[in-house]
PDB file of N, CA and C in Angstrom:
ATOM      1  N   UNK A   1       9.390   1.160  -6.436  1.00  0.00           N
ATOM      2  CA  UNK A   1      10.227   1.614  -5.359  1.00  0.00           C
ATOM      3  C   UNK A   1      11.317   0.585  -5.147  1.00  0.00           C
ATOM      4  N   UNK A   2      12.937   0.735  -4.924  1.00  0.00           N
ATOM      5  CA  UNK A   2      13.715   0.389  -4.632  1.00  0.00           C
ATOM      6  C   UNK A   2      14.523   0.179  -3.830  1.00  0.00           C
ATOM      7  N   UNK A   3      15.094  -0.498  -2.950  1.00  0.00           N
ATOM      8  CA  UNK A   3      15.591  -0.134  -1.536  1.00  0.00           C
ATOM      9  C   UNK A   3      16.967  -0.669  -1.397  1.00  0.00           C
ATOM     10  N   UNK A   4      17.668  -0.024  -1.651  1.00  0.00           N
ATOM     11  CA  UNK A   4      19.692  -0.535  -1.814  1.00  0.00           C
ATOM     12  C   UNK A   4      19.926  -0.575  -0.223  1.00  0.00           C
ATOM     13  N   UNK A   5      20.538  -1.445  -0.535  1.00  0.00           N
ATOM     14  CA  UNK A   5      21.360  -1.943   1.292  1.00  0.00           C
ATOM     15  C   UNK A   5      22.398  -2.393   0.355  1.00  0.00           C
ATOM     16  N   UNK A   6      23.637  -1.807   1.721  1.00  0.00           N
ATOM     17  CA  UNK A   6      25.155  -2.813   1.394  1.00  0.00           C
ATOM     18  C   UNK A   6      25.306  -3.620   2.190  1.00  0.00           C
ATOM     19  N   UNK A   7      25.743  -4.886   1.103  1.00  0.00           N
ATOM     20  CA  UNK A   7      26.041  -5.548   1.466  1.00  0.00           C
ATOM     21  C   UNK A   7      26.578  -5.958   2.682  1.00  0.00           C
ATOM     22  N   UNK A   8      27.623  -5.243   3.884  1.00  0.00           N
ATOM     23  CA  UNK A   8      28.348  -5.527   4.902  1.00  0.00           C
ATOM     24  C   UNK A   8      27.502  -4.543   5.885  1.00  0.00           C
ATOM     25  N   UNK A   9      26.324  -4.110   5.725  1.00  0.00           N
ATOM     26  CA  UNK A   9      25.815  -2.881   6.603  1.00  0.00           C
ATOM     27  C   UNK A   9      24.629  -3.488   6.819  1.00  0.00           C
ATOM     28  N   UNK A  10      24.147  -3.121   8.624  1.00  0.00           N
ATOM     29  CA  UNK A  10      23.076  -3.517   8.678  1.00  0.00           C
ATOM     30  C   UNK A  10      22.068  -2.836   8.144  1.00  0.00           C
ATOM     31  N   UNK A  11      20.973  -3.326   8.286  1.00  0.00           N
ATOM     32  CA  UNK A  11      19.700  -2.312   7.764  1.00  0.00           C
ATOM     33  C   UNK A  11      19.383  -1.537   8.837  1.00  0.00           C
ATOM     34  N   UNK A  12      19.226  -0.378   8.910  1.00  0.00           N
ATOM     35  CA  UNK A  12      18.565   0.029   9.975  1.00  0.00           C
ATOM     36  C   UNK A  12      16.934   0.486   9.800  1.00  0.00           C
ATOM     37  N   UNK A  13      16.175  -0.116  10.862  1.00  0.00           N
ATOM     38  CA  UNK A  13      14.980  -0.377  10.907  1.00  0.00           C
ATOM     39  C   UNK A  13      14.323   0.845  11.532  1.00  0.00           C
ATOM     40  N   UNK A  14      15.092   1.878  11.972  1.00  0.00           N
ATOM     41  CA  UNK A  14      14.366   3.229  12.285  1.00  0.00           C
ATOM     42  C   UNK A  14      14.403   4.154  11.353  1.00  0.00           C
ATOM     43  N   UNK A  15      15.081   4.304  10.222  1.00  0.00           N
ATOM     44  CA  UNK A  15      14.918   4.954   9.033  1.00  0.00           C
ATOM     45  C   UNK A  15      13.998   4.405   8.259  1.00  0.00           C
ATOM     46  N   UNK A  16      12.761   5.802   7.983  1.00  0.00           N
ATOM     47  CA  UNK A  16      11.874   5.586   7.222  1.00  0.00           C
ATOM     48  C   UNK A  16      12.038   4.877   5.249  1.00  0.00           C
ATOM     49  N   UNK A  17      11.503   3.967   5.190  1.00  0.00           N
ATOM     50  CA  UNK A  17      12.021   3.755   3.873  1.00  0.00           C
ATOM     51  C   UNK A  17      10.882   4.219   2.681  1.00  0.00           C
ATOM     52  N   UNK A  18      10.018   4.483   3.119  1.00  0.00           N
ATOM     53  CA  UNK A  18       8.829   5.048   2.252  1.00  0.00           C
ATOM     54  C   UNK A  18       7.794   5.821   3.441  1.00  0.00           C
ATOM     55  N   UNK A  19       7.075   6.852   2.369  1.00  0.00           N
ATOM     56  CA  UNK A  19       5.605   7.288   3.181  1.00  0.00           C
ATOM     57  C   UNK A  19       4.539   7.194   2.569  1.00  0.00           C
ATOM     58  N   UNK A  20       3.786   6.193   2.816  1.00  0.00           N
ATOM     59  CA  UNK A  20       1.779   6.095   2.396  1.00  0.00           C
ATOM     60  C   UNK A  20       1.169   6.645   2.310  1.00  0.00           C
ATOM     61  N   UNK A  21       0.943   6.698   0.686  1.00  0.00           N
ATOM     62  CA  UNK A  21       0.324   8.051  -0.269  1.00  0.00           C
ATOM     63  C   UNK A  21      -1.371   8.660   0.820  1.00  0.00           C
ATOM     64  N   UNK A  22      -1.528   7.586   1.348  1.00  0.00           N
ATOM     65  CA  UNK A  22      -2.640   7.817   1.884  1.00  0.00           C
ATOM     66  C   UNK A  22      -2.920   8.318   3.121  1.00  0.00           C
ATOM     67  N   UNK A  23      -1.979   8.099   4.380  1.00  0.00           N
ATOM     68  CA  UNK A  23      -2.256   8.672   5.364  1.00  0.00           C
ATOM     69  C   UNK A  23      -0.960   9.373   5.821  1.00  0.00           C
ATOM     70  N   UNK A  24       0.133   9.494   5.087  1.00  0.00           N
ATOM     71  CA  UNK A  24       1.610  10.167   4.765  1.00  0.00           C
ATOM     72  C   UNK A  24       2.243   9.704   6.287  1.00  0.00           C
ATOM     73  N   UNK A  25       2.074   8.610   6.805  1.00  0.00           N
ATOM     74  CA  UNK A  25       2.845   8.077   7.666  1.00  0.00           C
ATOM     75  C   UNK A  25       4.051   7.267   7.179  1.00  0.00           C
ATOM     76  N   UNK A  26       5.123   7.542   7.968  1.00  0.00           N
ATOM     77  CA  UNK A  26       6.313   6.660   7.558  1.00  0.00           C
ATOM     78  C   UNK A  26       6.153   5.132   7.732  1.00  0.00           C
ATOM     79  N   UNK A  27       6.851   4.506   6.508  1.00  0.00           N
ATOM     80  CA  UNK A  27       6.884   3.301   6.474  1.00  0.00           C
ATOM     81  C   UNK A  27       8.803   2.868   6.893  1.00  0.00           C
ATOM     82  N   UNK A  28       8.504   1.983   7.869  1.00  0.00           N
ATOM     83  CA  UNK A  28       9.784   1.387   8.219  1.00  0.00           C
ATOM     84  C   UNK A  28      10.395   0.078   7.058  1.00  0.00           C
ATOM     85  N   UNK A  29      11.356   0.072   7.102  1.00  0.00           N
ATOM     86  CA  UNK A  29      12.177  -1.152   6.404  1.00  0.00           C
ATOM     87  C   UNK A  29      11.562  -2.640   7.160  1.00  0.00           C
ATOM     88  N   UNK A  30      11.591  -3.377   6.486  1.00  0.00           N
ATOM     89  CA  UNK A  30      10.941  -4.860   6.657  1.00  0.00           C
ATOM     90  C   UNK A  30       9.364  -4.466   7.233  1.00  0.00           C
ATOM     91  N   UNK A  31       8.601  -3.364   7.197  1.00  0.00           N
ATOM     92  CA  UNK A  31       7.109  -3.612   6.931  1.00  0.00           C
ATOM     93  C   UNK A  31       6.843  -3.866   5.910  1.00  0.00           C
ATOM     94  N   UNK A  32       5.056  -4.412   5.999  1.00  0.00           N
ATOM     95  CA  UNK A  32       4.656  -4.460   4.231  1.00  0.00           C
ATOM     96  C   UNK A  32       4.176  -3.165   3.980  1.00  0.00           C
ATOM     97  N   UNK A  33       4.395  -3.315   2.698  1.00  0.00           N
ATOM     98  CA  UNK A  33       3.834  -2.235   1.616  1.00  0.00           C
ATOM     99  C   UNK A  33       2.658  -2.986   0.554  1.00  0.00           C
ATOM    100  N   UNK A  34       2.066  -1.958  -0.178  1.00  0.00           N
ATOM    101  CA  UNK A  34       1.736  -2.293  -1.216  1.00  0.00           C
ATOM    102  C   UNK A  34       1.757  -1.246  -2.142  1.00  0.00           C
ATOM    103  N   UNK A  35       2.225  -1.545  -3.442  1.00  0.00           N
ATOM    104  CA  UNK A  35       2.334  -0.398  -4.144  1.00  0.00           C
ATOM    105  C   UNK A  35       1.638  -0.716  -5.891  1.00  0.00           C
ATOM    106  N   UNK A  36       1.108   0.116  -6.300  1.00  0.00           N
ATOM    107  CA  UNK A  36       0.326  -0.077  -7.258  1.00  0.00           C
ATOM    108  C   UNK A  36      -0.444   1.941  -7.985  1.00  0.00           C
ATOM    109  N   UNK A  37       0.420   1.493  -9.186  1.00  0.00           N
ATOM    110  CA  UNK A  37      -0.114   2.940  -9.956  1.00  0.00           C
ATOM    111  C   UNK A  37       0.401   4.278  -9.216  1.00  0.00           C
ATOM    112  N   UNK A  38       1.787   4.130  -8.624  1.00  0.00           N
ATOM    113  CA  UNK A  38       2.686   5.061  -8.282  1.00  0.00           C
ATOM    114  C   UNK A  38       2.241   5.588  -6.980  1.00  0.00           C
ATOM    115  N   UNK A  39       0.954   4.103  -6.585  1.00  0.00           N
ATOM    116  CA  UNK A  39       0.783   4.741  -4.486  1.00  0.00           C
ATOM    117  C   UNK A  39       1.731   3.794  -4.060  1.00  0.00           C
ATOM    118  N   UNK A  40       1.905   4.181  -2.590  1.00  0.00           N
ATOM    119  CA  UNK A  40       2.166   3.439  -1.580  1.00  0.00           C
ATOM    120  C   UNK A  40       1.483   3.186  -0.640  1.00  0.00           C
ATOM    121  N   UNK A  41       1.111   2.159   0.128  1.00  0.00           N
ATOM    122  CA  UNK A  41      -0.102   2.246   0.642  1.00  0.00           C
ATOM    123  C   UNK A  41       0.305   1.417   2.144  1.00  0.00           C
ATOM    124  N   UNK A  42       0.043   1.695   3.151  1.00  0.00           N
ATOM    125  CA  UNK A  42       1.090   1.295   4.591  1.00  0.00           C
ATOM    126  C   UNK A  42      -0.721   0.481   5.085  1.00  0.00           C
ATOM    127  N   UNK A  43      -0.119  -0.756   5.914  1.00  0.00           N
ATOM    128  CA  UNK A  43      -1.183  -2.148   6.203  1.00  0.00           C
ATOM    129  C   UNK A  43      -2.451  -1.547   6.920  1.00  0.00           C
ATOM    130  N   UNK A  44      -2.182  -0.372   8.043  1.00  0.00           N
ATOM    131  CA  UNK A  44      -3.222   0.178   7.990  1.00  0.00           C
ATOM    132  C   UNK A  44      -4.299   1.080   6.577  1.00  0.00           C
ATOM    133  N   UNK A  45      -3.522   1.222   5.489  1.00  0.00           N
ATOM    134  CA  UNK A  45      -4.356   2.030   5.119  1.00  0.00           C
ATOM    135  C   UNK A  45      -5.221   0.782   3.718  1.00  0.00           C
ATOM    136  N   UNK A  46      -4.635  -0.384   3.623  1.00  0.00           N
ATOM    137  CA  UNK A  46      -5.065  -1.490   2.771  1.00  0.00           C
ATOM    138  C   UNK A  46      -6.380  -1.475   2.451  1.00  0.00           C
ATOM    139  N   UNK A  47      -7.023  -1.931   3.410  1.00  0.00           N
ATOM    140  CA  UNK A  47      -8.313  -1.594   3.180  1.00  0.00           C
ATOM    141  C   UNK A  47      -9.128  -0.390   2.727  1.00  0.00           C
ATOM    142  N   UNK A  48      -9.236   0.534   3.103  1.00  0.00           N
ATOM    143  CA  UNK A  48      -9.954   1.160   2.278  1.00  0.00           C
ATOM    144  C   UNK A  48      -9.375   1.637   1.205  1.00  0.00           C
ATOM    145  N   UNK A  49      -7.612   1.467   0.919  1.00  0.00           N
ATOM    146  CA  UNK A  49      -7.218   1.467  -0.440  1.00  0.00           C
ATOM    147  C   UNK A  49      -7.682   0.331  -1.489  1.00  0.00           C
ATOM    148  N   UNK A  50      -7.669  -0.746  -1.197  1.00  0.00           N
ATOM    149  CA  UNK A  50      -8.525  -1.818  -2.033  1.00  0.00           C
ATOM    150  C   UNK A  50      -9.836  -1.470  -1.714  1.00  0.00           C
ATOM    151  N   UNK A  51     -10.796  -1.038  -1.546  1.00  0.00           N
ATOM    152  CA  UNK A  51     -12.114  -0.634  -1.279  1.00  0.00           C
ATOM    153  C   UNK A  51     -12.063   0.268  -2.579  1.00  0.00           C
ATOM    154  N   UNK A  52     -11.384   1.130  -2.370  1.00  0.00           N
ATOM    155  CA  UNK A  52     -11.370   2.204  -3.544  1.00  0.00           C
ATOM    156  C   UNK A  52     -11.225   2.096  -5.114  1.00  0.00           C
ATOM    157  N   UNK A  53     -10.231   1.144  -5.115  1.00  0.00           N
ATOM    158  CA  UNK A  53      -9.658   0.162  -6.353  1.00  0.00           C
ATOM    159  C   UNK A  53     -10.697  -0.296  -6.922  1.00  0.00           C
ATOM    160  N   UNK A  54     -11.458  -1.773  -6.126  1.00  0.00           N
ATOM    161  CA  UNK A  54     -12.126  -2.510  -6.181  1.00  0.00           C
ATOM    162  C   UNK A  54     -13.835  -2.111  -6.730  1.00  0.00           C
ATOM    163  N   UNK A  55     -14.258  -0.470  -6.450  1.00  0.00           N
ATOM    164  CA  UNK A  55     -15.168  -0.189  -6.536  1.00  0.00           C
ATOM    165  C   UNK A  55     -15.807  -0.420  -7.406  1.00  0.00           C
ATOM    166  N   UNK A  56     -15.296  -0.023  -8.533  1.00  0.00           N
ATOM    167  CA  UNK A  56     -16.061  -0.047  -9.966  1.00  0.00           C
ATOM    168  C   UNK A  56     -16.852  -1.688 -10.169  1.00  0.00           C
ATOM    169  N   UNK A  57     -16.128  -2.659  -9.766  1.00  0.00           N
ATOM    170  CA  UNK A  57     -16.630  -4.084  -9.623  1.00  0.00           C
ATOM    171  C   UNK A  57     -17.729  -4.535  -8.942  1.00  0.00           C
ATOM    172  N   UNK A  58     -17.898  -3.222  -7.816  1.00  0.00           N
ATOM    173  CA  UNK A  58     -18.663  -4.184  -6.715  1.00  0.00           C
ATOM    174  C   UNK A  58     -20.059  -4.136  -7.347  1.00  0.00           C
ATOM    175  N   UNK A  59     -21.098  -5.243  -6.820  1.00  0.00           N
ATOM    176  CA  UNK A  59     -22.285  -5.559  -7.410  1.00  0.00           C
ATOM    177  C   UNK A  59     -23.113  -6.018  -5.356  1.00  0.00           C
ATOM    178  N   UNK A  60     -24.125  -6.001  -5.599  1.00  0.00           N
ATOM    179  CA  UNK A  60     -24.621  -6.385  -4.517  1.00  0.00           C
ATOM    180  C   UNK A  60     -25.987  -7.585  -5.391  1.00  0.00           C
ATOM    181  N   UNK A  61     -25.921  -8.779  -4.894  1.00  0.00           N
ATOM    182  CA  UNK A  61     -26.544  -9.957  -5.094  1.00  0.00           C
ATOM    183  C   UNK A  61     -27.592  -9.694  -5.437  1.00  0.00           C
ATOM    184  N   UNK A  62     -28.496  -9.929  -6.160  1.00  0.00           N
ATOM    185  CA  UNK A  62     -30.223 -10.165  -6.181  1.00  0.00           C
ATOM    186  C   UNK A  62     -30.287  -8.827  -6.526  1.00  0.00           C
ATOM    187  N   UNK A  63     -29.571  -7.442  -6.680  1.00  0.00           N
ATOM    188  CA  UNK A  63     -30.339  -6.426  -7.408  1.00  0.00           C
ATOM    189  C   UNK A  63     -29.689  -6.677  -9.083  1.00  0.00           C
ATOM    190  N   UNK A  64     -31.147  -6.148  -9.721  1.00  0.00           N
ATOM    191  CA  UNK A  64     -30.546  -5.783 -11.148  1.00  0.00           C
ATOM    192  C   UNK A  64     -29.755  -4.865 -11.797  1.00  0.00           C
ATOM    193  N   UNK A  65     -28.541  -5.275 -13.027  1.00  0.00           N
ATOM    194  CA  UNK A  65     -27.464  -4.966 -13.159  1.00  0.00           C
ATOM    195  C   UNK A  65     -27.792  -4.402 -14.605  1.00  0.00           C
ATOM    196  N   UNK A  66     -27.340  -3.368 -15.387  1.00  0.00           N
ATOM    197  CA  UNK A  66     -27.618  -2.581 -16.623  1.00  0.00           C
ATOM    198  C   UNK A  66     -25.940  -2.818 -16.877  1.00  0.00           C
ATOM    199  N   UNK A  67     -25.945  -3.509 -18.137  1.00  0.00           N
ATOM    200  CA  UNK A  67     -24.879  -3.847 -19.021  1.00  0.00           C
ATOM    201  C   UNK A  67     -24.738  -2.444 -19.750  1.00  0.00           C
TER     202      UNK A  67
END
């Protein structure tokens, strides 16, 4: 994702500059994003977007693991 501003113009911060694949709320200019594999993903929705990502990895301690 790309975001052109001119040079002599302010940004304006009430125009949506993206919407989060995940909960399709608008994202404002100078929030964070995260974007990865063509989502967008707005700070509320982080977490359980890395939850989701992350899954295949997770292991829980002291149980046994099948390679």
């Amino acid at each position: 994702m790309h975001f052109k501003t001119a040079k002599n113009r302010a940004v304006k911060r009430d125009v949506p500059g993206a919407v989060c694949s995940l909960c399709a709320q608008d994202i404002y200019l100078g929030e964070r994003v995260w974007c990865c594999n063509g989502m967008t993903v707005c700070r509320d929705c982080f977490e359980r977007f890395a939850r989701g990502v992350l899954k295949p990895f997770e292991i829980v301690l002291g149980e046994e693991m099948e390679l």
